[in-house]
N, C-alpha and C. Protein backbone atom coordinates (compact mmCIF):
# COMPACT_ATOMS: atom_id res chain seq x y z
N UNK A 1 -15.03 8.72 9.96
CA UNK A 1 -14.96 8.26 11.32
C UNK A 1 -16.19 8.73 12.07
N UNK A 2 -16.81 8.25 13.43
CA UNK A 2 -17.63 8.20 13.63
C UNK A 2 -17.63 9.66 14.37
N UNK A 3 -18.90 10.40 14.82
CA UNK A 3 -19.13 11.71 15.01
C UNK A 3 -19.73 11.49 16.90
N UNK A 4 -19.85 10.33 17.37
CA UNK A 4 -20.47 10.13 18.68
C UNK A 4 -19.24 10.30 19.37
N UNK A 5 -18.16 10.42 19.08
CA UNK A 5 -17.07 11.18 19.81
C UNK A 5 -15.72 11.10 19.57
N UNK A 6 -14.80 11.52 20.24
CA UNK A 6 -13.21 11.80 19.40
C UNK A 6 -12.92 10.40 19.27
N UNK A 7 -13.09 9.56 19.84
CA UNK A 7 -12.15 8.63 19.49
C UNK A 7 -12.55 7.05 18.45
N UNK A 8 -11.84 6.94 17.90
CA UNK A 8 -12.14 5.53 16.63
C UNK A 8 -12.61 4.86 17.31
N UNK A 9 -13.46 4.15 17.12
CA UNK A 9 -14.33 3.37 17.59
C UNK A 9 -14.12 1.31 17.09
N UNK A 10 -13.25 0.72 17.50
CA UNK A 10 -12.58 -0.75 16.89
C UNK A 10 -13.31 -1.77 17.83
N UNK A 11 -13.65 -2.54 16.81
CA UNK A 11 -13.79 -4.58 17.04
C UNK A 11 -12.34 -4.80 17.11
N UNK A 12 -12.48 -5.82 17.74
CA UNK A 12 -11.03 -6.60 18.06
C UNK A 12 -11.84 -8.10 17.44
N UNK A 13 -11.33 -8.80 16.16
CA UNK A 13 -11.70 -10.03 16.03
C UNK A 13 -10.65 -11.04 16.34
N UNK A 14 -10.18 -11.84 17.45
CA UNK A 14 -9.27 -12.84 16.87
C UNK A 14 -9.40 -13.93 17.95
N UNK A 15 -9.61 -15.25 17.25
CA UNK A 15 -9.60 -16.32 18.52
C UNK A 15 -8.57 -16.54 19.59
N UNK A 16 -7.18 -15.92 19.57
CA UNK A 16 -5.75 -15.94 20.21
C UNK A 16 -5.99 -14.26 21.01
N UNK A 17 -6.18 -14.66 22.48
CA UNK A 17 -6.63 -13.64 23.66
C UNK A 17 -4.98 -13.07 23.80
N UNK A 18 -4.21 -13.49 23.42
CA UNK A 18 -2.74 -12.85 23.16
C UNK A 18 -2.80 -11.72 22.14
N UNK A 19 -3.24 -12.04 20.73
CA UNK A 19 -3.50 -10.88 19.78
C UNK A 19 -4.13 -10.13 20.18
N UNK A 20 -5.19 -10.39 20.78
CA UNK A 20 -6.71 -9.13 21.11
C UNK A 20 -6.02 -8.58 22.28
N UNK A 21 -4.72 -8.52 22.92
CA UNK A 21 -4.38 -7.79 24.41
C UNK A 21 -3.36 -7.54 23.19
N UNK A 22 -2.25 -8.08 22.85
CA UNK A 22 -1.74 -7.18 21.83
C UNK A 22 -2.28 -5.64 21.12
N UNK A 23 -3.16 -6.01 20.08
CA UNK A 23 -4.18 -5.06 19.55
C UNK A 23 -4.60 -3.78 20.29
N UNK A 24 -5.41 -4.54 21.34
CA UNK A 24 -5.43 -3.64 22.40
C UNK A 24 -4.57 -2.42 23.39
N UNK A 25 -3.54 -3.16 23.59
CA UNK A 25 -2.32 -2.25 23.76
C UNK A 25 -2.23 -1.13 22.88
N UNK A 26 -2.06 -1.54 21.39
CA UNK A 26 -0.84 -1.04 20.72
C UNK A 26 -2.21 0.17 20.28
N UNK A 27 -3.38 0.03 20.48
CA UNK A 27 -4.46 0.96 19.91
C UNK A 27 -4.43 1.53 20.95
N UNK A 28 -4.40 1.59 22.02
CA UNK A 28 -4.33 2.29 23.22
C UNK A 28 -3.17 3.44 23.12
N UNK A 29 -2.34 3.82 22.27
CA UNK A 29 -1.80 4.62 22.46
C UNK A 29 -1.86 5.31 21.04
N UNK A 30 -3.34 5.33 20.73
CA UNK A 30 -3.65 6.04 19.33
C UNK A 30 -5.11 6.71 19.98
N UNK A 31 -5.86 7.41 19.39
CA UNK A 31 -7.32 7.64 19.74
C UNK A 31 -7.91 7.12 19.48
N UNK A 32 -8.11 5.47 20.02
CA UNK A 32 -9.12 4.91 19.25
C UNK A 32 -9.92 4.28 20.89
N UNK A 33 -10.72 3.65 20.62
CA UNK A 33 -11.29 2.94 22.09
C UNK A 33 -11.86 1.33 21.52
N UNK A 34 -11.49 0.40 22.18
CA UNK A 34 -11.83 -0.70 21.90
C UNK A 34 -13.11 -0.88 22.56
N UNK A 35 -14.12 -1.12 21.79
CA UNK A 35 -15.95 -0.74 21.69
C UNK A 35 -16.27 -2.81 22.42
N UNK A 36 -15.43 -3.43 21.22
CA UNK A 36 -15.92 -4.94 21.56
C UNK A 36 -14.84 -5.60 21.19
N UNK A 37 -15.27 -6.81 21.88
CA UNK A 37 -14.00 -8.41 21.00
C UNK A 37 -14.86 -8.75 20.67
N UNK A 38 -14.28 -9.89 19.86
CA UNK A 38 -14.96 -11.46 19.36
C UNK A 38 -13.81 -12.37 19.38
N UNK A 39 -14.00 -13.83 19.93
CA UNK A 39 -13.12 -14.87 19.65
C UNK A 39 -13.41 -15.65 17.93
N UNK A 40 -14.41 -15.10 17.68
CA UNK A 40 -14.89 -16.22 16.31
C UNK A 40 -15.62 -15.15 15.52
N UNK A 41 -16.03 -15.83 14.41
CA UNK A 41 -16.21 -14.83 12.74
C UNK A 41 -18.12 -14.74 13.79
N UNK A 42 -18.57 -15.06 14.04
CA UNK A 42 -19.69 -15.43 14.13
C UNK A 42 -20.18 -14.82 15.28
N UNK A 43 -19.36 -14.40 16.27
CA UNK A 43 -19.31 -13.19 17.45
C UNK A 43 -18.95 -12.38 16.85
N UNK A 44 -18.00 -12.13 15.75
CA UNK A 44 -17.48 -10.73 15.38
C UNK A 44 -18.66 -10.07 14.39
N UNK A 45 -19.53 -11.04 13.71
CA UNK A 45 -20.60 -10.16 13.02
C UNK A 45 -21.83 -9.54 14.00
N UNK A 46 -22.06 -10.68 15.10
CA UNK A 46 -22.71 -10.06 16.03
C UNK A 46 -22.43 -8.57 16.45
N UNK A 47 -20.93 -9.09 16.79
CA UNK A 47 -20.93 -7.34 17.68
C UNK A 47 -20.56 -6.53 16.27
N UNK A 48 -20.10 -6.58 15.16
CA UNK A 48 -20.35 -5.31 14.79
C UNK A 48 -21.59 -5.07 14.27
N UNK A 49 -22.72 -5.82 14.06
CA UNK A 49 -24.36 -5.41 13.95
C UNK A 49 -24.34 -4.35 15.24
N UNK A 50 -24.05 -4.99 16.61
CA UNK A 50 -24.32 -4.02 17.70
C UNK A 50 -23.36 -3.21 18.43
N UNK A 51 -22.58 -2.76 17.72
CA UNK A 51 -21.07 -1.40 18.65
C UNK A 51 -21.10 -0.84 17.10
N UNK A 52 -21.47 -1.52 15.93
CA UNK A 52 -21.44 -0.12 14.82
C UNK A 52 -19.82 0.40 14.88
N UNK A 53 -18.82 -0.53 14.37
CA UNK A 53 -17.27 -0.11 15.17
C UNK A 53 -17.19 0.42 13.89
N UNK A 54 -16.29 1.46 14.11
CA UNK A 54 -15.38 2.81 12.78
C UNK A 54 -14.45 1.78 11.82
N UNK A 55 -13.63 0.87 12.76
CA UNK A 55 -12.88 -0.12 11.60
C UNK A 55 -13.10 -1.18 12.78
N UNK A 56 -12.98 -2.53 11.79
CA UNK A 56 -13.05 -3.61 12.64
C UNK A 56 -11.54 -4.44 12.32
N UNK A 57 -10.86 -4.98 12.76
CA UNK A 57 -9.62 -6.03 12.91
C UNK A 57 -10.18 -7.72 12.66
N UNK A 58 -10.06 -8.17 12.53
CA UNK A 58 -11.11 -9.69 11.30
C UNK A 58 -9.99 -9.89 11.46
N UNK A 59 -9.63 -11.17 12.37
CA UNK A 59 -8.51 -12.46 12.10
C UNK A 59 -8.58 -13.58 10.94
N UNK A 60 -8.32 -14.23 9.98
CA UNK A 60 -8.76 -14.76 8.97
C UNK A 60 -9.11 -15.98 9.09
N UNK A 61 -8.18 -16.34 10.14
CA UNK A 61 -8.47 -17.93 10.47
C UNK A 61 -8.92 -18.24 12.18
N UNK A 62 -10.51 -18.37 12.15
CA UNK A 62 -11.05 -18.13 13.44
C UNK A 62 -12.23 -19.87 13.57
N UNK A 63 -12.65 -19.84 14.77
CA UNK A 63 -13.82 -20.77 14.91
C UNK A 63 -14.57 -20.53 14.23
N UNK A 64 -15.51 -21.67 14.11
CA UNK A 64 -17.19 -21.34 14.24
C UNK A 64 -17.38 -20.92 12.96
N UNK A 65 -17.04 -19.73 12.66
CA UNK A 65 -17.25 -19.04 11.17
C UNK A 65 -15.79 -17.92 10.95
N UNK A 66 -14.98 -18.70 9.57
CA UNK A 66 -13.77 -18.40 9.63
C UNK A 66 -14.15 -16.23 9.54
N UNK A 67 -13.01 -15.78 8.87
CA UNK A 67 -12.76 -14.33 9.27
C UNK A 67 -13.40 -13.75 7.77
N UNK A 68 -12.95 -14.78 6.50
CA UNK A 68 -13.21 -14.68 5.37
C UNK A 68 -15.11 -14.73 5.28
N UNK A 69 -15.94 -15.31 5.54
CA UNK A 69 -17.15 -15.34 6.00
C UNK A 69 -17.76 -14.65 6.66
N UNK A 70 -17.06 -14.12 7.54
CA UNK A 70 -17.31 -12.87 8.59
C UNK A 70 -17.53 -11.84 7.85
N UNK A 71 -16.48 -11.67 7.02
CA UNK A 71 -16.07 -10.49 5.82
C UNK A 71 -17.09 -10.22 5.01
N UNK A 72 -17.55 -11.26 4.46
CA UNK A 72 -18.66 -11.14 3.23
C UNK A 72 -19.97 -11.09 4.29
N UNK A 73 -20.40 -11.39 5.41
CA UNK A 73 -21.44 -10.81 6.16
C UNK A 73 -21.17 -9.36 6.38
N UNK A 74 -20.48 -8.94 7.30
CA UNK A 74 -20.35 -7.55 6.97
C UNK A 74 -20.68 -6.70 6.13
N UNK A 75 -19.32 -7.31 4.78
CA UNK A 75 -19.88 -6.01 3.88
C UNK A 75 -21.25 -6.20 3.34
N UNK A 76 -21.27 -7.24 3.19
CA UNK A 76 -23.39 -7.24 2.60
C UNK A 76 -24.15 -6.57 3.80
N UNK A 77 -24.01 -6.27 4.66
CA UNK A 77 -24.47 -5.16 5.80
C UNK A 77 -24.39 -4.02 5.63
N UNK A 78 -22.81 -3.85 5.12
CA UNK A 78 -22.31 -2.68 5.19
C UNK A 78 -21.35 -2.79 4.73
N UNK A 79 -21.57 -1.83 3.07
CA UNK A 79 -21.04 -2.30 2.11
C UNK A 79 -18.98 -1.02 2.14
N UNK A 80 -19.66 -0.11 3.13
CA UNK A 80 -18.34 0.91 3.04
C UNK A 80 -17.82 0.75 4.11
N UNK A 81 -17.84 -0.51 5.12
CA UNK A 81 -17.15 -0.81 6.39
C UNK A 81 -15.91 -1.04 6.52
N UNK A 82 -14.99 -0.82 7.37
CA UNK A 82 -14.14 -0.51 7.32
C UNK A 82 -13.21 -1.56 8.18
N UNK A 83 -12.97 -2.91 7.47
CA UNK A 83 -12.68 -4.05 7.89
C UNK A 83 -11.16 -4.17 7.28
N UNK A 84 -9.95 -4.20 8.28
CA UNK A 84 -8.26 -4.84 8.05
C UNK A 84 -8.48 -6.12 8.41
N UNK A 85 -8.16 -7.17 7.68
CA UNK A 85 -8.10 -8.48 8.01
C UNK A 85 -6.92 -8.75 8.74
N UNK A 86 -6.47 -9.77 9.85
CA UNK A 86 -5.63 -10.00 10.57
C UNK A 86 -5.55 -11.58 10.05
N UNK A 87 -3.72 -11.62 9.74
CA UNK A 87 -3.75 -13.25 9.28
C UNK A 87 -2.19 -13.59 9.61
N UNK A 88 -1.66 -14.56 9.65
CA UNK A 88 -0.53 -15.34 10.19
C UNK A 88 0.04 -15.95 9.21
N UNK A 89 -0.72 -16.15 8.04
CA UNK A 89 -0.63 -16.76 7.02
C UNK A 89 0.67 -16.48 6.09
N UNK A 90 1.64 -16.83 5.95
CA UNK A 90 2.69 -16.59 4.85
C UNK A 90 1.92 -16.31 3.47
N UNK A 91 0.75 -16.92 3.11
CA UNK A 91 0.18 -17.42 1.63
C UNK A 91 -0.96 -15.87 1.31
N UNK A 92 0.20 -14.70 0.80
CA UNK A 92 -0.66 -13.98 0.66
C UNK A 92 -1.98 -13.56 -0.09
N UNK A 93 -1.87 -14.84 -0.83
CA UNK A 93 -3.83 -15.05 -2.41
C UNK A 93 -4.41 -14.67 -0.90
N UNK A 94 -4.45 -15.56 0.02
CA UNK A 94 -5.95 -14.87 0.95
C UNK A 94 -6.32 -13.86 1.28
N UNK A 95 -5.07 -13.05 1.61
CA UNK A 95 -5.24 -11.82 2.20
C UNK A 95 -5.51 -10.82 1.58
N UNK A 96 -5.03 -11.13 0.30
CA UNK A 96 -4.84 -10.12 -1.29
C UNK A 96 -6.77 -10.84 -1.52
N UNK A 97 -7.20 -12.25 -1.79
CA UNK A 97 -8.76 -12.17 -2.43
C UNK A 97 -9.97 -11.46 -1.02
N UNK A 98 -9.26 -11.13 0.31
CA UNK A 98 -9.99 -10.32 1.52
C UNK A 98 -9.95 -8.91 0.65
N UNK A 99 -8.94 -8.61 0.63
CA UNK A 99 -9.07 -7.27 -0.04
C UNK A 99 -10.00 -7.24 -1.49
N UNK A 100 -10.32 -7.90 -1.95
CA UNK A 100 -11.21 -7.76 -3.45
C UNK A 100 -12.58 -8.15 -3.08
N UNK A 101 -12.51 -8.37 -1.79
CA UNK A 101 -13.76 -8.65 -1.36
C UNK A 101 -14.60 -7.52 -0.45
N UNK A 102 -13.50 -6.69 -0.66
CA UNK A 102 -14.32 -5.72 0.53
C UNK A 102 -13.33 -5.10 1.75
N UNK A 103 -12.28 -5.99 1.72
CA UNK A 103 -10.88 -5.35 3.17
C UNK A 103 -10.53 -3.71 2.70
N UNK A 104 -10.17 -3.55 3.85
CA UNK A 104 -9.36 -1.93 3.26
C UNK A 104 -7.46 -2.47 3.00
N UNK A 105 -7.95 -3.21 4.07
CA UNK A 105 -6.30 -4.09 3.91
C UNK A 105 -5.87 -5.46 4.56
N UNK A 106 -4.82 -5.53 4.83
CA UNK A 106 -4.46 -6.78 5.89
C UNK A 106 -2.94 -6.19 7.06
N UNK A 107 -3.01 -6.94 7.89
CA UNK A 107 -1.78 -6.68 8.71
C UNK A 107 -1.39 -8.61 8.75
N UNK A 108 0.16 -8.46 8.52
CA UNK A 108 0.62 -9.93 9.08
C UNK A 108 0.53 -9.87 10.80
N UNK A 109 0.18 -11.23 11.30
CA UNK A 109 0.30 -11.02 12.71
C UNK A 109 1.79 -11.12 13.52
N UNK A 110 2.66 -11.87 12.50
CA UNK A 110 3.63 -12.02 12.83
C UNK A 110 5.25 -10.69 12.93
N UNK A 111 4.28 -9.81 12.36
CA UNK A 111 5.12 -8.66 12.63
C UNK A 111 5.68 -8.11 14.03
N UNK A 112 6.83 -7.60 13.98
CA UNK A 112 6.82 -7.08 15.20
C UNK A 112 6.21 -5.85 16.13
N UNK A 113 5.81 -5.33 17.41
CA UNK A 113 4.97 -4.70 17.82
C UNK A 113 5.08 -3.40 17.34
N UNK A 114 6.75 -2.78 17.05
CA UNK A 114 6.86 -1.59 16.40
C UNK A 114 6.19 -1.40 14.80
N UNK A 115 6.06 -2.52 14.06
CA UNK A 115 5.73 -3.05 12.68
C UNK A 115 4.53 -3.03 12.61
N UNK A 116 3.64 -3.71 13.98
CA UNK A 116 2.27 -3.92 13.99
C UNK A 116 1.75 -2.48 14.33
N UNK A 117 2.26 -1.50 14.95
CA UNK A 117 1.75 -0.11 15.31
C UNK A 117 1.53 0.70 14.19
N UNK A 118 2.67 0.56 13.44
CA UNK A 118 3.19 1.47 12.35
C UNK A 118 1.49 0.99 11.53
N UNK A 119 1.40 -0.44 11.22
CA UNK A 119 0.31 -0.58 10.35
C UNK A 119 -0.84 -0.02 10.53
N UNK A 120 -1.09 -0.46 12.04
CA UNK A 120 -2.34 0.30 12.78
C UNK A 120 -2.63 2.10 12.59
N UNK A 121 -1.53 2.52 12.47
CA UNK A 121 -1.82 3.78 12.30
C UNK A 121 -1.91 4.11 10.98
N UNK A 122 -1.55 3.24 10.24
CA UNK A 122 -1.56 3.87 8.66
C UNK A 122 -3.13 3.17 8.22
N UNK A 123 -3.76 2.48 9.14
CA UNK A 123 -5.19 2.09 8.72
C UNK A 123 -5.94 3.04 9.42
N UNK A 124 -5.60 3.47 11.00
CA UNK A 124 -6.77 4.31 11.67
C UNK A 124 -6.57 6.24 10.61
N UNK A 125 -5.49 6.04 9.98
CA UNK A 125 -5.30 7.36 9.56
C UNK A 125 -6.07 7.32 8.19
N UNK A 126 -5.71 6.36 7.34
CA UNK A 126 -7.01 6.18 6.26
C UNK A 126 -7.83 6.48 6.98
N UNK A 127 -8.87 6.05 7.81
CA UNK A 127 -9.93 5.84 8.02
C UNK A 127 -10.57 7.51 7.89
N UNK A 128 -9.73 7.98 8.66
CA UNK A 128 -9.90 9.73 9.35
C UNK A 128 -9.93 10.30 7.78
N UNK A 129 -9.08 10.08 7.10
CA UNK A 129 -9.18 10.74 5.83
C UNK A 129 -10.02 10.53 5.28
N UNK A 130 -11.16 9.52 4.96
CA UNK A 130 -12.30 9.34 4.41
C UNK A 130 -13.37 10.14 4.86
């Protein structure tokens, strides 16, 4: 985790401004600080070239340049980054070939907020352990 100060440092990727205030919330009551958003794969590589985020949140299915694309820019950037894919998707091959590509993991979006926290913390707590 990053050393410029106590708290995790997160991208918020997702085209649905409902998830990213979701997200937002539910990280808000962890130590982390939300650095940037992106609505699309193609803003989200931008800003993590420029906020350098501790883990990033990658929605899978986004504008412009889907989340999966986003993914493989990243890690060819930065190959030990620390990217959970965010997906809605019942059809878990995607979320499972994100992870062989470079994810640390995935969260369903459709979980509930107690469900979606629980995940969040079991990714920002990996993170700390590395």
């Amino acid at each position: 985790m990053s050393t410029r100060n106590d708290k995790c440092r997160v991208l918020i990727a997702d085209d649905e401004p409902r998830i990213r205030t979701l997200m937002r919330a539910l990280l808000s009551g962890f130590d982390a600080e939300v650095v940037a958003e992106a609505e699309n794969g193609l803003e989200a590589v931008q800003a993590f070239e420029e906020c350098d985020p501790d883990i990033t949140f990658l929605d899978i299915d986004m504008p412009v340049k889907d989340g999966i694309e986003a993914l493989a820019e990243i890690i060819e950037k930065s190959p030990v980054a620390a990217v959970v894919m965010l997906t809605a998707k019942s059809d878990m091959e995607v979320a499972d070939s994100c992870v062989e590509a470079g994810a640390r993991g995935y969260i369903r979006k459709g979980a509930t907020p107690g469900a979606l926290s629980l995940l969040i913390k079991a990714q920002l707590d990996a993170l700390s352990a590395n």
